[in-house]
PDB file of N, CA and C in Angstrom:
ATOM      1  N   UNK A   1       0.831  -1.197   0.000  1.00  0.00           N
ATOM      2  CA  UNK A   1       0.000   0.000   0.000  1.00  0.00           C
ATOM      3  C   UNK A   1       0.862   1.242   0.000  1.00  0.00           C
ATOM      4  N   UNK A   2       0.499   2.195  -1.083  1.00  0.00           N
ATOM      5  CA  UNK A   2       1.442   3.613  -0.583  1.00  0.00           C
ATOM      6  C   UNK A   2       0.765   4.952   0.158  1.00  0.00           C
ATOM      7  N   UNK A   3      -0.455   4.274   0.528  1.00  0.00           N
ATOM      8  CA  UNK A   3      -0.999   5.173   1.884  1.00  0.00           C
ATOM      9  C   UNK A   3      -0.966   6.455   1.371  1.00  0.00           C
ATOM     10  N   UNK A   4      -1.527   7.011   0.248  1.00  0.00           N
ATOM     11  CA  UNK A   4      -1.209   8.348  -0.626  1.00  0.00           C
ATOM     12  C   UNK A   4       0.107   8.692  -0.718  1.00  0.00           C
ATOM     13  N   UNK A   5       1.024   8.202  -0.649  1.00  0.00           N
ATOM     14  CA  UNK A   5       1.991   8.947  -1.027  1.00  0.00           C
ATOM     15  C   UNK A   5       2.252   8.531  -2.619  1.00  0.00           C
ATOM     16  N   UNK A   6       3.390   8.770  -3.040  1.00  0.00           N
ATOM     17  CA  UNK A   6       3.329   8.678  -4.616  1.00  0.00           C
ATOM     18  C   UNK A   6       5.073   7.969  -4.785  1.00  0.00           C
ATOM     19  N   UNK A   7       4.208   7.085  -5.996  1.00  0.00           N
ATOM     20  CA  UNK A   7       6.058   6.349  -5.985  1.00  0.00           C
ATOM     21  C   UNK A   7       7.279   7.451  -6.299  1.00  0.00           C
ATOM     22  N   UNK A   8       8.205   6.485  -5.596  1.00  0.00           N
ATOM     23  CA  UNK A   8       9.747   7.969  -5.426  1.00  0.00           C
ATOM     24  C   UNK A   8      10.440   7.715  -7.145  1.00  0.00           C
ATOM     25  N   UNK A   9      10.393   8.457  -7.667  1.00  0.00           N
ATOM     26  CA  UNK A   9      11.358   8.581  -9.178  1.00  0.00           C
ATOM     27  C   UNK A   9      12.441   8.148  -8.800  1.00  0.00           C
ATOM     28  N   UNK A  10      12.782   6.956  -9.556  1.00  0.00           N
ATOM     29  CA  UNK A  10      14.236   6.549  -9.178  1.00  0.00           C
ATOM     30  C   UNK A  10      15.032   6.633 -10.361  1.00  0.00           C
ATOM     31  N   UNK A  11      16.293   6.991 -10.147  1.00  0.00           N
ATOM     32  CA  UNK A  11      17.664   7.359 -11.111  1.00  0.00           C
ATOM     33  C   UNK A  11      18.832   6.241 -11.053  1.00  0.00           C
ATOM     34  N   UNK A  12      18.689   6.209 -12.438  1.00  0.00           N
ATOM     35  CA  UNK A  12      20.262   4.730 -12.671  1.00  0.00           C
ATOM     36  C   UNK A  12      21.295   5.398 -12.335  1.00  0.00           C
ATOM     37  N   UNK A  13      22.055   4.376 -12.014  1.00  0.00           N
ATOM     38  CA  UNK A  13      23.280   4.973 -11.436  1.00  0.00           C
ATOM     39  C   UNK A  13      24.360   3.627 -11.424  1.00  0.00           C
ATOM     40  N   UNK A  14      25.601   3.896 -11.051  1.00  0.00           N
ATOM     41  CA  UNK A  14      26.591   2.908 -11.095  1.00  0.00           C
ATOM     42  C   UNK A  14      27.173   2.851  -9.591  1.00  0.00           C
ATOM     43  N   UNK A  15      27.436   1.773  -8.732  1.00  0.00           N
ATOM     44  CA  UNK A  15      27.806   1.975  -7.788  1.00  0.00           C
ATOM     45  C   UNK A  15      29.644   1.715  -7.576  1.00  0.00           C
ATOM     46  N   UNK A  16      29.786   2.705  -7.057  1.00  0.00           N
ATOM     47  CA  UNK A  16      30.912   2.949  -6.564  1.00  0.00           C
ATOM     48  C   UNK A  16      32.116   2.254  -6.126  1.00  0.00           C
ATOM     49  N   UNK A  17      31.294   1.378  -5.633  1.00  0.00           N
ATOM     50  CA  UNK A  17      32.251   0.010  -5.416  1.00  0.00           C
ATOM     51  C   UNK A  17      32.435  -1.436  -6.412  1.00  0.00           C
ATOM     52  N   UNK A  18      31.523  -1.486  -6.608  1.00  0.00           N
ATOM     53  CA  UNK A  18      31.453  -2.914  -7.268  1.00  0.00           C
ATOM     54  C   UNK A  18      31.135  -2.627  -8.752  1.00  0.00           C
ATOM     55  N   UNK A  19      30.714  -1.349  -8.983  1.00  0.00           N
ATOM     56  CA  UNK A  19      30.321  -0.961 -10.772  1.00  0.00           C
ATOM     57  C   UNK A  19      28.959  -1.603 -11.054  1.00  0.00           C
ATOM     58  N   UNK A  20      28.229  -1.984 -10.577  1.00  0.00           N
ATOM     59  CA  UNK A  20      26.838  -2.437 -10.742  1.00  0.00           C
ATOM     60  C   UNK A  20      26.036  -1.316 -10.989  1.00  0.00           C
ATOM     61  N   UNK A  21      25.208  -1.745 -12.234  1.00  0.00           N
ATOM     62  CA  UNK A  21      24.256  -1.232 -12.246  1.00  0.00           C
ATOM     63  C   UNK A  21      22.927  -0.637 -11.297  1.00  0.00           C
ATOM     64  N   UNK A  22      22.609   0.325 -10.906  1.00  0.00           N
ATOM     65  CA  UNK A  22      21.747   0.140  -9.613  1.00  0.00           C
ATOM     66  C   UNK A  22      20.604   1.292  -9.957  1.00  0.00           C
ATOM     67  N   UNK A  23      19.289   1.160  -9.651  1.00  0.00           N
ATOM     68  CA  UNK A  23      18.567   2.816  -9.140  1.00  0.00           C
ATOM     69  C   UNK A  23      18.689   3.672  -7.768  1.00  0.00           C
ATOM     70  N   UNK A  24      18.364   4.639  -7.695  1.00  0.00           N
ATOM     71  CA  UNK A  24      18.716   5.652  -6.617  1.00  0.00           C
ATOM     72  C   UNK A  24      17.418   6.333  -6.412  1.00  0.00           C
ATOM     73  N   UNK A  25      16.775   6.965  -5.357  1.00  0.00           N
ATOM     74  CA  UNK A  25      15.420   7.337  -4.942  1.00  0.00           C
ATOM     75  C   UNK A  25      16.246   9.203  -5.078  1.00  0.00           C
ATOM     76  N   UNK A  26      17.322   9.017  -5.844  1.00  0.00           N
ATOM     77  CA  UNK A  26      17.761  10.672  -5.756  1.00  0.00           C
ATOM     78  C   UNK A  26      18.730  11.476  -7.195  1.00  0.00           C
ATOM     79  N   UNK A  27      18.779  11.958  -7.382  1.00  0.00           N
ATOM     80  CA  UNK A  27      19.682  12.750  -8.669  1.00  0.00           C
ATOM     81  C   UNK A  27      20.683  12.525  -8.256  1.00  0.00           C
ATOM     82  N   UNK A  28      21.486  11.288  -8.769  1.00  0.00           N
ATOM     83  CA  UNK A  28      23.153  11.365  -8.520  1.00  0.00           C
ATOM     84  C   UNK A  28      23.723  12.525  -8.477  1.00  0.00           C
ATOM     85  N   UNK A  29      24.769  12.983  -7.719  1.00  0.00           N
ATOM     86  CA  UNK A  29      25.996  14.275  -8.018  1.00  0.00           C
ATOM     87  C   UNK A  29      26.927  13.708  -8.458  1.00  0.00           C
ATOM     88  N   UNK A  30      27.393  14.164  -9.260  1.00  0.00           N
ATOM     89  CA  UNK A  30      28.836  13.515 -10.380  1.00  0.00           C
ATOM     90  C   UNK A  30      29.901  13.050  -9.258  1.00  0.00           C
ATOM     91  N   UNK A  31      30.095  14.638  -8.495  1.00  0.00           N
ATOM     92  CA  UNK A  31      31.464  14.612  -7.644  1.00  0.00           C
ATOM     93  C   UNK A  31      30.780  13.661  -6.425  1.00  0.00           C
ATOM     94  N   UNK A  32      30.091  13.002  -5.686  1.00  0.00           N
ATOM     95  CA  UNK A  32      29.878  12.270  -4.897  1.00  0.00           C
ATOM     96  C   UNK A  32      29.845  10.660  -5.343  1.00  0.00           C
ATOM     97  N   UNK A  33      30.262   9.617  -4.825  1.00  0.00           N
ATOM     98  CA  UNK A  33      29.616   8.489  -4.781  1.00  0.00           C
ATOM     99  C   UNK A  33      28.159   7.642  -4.654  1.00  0.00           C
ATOM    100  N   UNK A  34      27.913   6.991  -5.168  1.00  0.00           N
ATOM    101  CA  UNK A  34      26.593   6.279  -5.212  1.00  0.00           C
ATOM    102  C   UNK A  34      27.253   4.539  -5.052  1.00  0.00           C
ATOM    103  N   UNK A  35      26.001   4.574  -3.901  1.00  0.00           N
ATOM    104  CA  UNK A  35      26.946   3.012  -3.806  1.00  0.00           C
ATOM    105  C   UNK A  35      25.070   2.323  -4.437  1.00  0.00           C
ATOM    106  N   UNK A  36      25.427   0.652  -4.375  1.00  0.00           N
ATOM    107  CA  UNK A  36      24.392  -0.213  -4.849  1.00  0.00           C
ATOM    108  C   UNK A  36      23.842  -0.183  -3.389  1.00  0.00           C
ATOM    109  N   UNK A  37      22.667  -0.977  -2.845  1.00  0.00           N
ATOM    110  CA  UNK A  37      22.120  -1.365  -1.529  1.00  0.00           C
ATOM    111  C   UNK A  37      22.742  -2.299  -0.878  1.00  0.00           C
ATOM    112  N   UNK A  38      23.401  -3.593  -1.407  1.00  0.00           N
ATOM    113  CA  UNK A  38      24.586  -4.426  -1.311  1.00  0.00           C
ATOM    114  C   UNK A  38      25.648  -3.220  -0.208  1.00  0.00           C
ATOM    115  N   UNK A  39      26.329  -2.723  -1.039  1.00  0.00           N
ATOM    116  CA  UNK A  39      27.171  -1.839  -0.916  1.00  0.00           C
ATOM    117  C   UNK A  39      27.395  -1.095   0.244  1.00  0.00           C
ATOM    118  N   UNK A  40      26.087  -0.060   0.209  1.00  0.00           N
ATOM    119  CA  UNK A  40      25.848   0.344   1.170  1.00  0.00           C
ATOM    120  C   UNK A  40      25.295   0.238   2.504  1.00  0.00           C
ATOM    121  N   UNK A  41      24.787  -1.074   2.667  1.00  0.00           N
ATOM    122  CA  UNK A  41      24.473  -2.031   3.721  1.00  0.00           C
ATOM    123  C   UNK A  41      26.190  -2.141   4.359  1.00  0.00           C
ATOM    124  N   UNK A  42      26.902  -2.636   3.685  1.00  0.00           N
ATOM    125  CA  UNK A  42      28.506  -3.262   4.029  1.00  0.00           C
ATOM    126  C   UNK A  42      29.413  -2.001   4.726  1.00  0.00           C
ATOM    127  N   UNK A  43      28.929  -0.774   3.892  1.00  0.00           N
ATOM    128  CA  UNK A  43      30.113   0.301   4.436  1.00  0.00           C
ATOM    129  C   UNK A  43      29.165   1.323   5.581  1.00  0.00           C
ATOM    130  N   UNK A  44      27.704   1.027   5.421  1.00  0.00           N
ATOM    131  CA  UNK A  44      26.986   1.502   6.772  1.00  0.00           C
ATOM    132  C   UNK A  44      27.309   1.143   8.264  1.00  0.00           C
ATOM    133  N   UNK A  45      27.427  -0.062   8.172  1.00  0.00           N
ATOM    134  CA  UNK A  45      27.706  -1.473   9.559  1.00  0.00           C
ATOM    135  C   UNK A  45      26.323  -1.428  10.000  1.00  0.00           C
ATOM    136  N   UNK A  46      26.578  -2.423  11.552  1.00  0.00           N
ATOM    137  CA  UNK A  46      25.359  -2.884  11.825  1.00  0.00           C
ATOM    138  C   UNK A  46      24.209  -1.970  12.149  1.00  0.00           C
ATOM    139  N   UNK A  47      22.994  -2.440  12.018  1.00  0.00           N
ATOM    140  CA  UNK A  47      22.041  -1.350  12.255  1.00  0.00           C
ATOM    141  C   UNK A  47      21.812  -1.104  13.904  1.00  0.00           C
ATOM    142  N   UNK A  48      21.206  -0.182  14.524  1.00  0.00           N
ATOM    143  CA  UNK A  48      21.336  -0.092  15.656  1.00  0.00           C
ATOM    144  C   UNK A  48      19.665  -0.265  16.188  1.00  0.00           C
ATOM    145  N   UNK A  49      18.932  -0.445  16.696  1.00  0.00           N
ATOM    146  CA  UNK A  49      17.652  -0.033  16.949  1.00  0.00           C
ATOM    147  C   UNK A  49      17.094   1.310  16.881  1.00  0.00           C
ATOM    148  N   UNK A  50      15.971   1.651  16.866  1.00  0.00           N
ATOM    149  CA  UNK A  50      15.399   2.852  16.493  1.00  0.00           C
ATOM    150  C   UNK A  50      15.750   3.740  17.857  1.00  0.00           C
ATOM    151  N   UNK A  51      14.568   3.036  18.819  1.00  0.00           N
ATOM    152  CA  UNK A  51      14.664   3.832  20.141  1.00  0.00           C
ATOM    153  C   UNK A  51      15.535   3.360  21.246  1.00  0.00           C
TER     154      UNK A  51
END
């Protein structure tokens, strides 16, 4: 369900690490990195709980 909201425009992109093909929920910046979800799961670390 998207509960009114509206699907997020997603942008191809190449990730940074591994060169995979990937989408992005944002307008790549040239001079920044874009990693894949793979990717960025690995160089985030573990998740912490919310509260």
């Amino acid at each position: 369900m998207s509960y009114g909201r509206e699907p997020r425009e997603m942008h191809k992109a190449v990730c940074a690490d591994c060169g995979k093909d990937c989408e992005v929920p944002f307008k790549p910046d040239p001079s920044r990195p874009v990693y894949c979800r793979e990717c960025w799961e690995k160089r985030r670390g573990p998740r912490r709980g919310r509260y």
